[in-house]
PDB file of N, CA and C in Angstrom:
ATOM      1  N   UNK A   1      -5.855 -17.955 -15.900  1.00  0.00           N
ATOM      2  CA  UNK A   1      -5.069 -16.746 -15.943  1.00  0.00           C
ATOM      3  C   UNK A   1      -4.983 -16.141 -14.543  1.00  0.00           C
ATOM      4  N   UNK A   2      -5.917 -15.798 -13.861  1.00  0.00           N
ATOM      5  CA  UNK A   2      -5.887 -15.527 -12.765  1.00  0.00           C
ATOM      6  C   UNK A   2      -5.450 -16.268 -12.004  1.00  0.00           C
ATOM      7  N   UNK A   3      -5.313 -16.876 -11.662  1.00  0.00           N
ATOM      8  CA  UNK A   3      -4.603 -18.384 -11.012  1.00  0.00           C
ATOM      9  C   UNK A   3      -2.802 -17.995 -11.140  1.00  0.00           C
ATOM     10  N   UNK A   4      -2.350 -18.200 -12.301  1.00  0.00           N
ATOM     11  CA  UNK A   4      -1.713 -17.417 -12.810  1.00  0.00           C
ATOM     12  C   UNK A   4      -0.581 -16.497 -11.725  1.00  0.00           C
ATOM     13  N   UNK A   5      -1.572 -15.416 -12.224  1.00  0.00           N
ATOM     14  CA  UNK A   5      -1.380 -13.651 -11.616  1.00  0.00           C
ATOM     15  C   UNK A   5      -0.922 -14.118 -10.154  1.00  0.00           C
ATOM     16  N   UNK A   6      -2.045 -14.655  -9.725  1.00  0.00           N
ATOM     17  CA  UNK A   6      -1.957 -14.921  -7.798  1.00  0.00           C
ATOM     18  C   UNK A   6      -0.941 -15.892  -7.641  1.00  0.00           C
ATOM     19  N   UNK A   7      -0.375 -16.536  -7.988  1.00  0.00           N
ATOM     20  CA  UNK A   7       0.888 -17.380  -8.172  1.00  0.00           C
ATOM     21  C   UNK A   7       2.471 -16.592  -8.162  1.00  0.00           C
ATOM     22  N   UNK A   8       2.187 -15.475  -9.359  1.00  0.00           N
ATOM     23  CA  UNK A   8       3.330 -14.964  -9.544  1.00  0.00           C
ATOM     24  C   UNK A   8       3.989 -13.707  -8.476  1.00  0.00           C
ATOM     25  N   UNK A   9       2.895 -13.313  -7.738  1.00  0.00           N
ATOM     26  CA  UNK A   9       3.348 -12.334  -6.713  1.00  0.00           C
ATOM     27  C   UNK A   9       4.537 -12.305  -5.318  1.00  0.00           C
ATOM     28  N   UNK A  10       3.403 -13.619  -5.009  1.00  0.00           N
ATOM     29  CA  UNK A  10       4.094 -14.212  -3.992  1.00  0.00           C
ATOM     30  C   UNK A  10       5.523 -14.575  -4.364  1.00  0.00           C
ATOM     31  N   UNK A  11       6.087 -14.994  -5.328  1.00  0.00           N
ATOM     32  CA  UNK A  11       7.103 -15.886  -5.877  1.00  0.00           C
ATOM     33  C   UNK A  11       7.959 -14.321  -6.044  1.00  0.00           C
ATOM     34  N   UNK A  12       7.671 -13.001  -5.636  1.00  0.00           N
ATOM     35  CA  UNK A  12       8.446 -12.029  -5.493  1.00  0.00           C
ATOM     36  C   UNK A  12       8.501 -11.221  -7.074  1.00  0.00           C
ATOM     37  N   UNK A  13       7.811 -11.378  -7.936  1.00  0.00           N
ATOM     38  CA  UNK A  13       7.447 -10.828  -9.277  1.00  0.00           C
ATOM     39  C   UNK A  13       6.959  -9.537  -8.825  1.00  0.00           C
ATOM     40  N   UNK A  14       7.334  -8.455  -9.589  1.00  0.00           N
ATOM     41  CA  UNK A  14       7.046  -7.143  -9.227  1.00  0.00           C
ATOM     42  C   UNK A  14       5.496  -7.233 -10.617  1.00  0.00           C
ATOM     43  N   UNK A  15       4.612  -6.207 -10.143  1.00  0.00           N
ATOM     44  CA  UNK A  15       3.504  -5.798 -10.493  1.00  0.00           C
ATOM     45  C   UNK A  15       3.793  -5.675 -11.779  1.00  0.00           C
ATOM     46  N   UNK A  16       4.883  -4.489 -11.858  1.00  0.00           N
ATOM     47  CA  UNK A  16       5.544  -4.030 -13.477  1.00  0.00           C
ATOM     48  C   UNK A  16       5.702  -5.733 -14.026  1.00  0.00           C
ATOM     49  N   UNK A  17       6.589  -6.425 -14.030  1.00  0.00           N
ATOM     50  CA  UNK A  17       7.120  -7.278 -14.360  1.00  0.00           C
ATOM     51  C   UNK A  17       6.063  -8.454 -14.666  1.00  0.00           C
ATOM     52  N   UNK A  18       5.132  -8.501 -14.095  1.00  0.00           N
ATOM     53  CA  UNK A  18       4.102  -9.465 -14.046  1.00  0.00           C
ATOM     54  C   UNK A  18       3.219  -8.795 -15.323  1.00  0.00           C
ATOM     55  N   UNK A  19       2.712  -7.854 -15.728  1.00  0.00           N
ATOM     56  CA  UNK A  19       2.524  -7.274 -16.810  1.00  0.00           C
ATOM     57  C   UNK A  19       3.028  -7.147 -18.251  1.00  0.00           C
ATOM     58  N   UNK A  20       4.522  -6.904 -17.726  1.00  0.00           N
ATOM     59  CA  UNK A  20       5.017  -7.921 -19.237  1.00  0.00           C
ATOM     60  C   UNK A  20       5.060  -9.198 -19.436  1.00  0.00           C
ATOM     61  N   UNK A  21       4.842 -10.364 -18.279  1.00  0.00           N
ATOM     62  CA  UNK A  21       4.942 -11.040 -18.551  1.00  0.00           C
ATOM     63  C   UNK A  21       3.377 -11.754 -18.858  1.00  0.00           C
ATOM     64  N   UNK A  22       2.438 -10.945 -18.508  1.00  0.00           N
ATOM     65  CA  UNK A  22       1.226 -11.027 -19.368  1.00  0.00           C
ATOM     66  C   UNK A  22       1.050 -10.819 -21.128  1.00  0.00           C
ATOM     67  N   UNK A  23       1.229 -10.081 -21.090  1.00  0.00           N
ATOM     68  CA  UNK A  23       2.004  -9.338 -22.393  1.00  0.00           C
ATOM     69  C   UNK A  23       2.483 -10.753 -23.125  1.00  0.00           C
ATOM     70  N   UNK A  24       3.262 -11.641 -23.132  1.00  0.00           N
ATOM     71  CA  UNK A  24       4.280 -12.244 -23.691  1.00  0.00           C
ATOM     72  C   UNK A  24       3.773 -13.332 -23.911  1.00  0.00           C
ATOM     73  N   UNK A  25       2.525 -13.981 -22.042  1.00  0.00           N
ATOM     74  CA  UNK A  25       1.705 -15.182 -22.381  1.00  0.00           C
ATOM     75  C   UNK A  25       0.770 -15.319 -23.288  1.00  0.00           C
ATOM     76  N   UNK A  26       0.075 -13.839 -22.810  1.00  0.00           N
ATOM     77  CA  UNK A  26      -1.870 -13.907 -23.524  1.00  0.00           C
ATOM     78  C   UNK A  26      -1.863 -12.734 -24.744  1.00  0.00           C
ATOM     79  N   UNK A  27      -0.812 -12.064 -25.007  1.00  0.00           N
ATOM     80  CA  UNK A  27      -0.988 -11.230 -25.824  1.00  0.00           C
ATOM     81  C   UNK A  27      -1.788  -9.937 -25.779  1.00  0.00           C
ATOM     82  N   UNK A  28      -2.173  -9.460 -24.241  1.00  0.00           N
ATOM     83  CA  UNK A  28      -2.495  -8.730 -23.673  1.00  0.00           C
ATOM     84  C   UNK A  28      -1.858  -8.076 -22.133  1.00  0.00           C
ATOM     85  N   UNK A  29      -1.692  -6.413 -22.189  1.00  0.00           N
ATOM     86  CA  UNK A  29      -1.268  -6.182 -20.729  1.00  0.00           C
ATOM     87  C   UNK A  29      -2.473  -6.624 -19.755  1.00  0.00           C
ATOM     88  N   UNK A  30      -2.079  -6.713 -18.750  1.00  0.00           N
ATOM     89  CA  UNK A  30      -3.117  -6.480 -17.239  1.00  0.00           C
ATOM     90  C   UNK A  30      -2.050  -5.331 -16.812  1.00  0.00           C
ATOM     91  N   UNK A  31      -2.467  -4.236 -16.216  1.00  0.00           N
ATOM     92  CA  UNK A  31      -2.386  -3.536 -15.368  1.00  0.00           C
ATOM     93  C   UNK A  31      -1.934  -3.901 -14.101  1.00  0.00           C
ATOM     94  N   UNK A  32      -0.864  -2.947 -13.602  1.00  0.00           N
ATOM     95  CA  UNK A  32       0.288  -3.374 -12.112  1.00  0.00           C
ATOM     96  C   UNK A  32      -1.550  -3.057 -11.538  1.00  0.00           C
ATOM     97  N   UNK A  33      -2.512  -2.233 -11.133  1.00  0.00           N
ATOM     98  CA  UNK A  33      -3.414  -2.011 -10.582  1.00  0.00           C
ATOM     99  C   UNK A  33      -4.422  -2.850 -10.873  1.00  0.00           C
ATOM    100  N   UNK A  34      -4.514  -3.760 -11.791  1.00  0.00           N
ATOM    101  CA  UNK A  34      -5.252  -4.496 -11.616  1.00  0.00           C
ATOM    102  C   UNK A  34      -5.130  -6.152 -11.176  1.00  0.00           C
ATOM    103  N   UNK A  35      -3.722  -6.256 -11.468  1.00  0.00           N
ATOM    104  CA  UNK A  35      -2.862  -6.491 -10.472  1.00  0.00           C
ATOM    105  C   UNK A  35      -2.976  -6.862  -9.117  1.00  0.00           C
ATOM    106  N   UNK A  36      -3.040  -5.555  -8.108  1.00  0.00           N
ATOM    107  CA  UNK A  36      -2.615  -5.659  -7.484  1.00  0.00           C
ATOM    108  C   UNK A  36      -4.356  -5.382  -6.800  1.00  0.00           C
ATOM    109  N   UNK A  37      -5.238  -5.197  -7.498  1.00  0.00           N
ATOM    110  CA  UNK A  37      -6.575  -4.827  -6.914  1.00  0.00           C
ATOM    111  C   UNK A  37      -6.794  -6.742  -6.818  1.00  0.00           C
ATOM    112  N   UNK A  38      -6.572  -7.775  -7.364  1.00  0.00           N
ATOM    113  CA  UNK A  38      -6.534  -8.954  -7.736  1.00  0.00           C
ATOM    114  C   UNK A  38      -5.700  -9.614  -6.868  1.00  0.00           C
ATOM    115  N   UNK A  39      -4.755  -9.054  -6.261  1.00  0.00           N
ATOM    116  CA  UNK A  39      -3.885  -9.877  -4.659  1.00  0.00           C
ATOM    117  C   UNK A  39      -4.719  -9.486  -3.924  1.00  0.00           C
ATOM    118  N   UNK A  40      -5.635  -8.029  -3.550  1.00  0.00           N
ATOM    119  CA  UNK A  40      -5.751  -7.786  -2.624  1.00  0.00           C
ATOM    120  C   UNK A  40      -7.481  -8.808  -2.290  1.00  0.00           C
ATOM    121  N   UNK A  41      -7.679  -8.673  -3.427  1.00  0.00           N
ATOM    122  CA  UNK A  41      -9.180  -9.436  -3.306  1.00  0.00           C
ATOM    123  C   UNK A  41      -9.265 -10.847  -2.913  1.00  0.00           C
ATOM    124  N   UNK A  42      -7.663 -11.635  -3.250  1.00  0.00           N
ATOM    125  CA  UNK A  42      -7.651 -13.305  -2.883  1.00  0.00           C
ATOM    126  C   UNK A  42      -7.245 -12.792  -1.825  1.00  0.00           C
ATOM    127  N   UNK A  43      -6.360 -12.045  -0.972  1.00  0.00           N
ATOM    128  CA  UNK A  43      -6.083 -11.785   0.492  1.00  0.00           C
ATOM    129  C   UNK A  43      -7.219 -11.711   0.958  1.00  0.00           C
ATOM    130  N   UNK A  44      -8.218 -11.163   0.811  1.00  0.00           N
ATOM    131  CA  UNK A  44      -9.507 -11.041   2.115  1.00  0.00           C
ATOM    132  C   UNK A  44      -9.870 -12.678   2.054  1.00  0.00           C
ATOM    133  N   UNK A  45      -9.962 -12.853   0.719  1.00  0.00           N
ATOM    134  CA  UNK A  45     -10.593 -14.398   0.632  1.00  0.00           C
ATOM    135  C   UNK A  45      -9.888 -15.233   1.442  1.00  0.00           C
ATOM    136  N   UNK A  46      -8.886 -15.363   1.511  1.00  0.00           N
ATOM    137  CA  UNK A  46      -7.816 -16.436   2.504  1.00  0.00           C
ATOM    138  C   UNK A  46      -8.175 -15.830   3.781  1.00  0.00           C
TER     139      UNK A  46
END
């Protein structure tokens, strides 16, 4: 799933949008903020 998430950003998916489209895969939201707390954490890593 996370794998996922960090995939879809880059590819220009807005935060909002990536949330419904959580929603639709897993049958659960993620949060644009958790989200985006989740790009920022693989960015330090790279």
């Amino acid at each position: 799933m996370e794998e996922a998430l960090v995939e879809m950003c880059p590819a220009g998916i807005s935060a909002r949008r990536v949330e419904d489209i959580t929603e639709a895969l897993w049958g659960e939201r993620v949060s644009p903020v958790a989200i985006s707390d989740l790009n920022q954490n693989i960015f330090e890593r790279v």
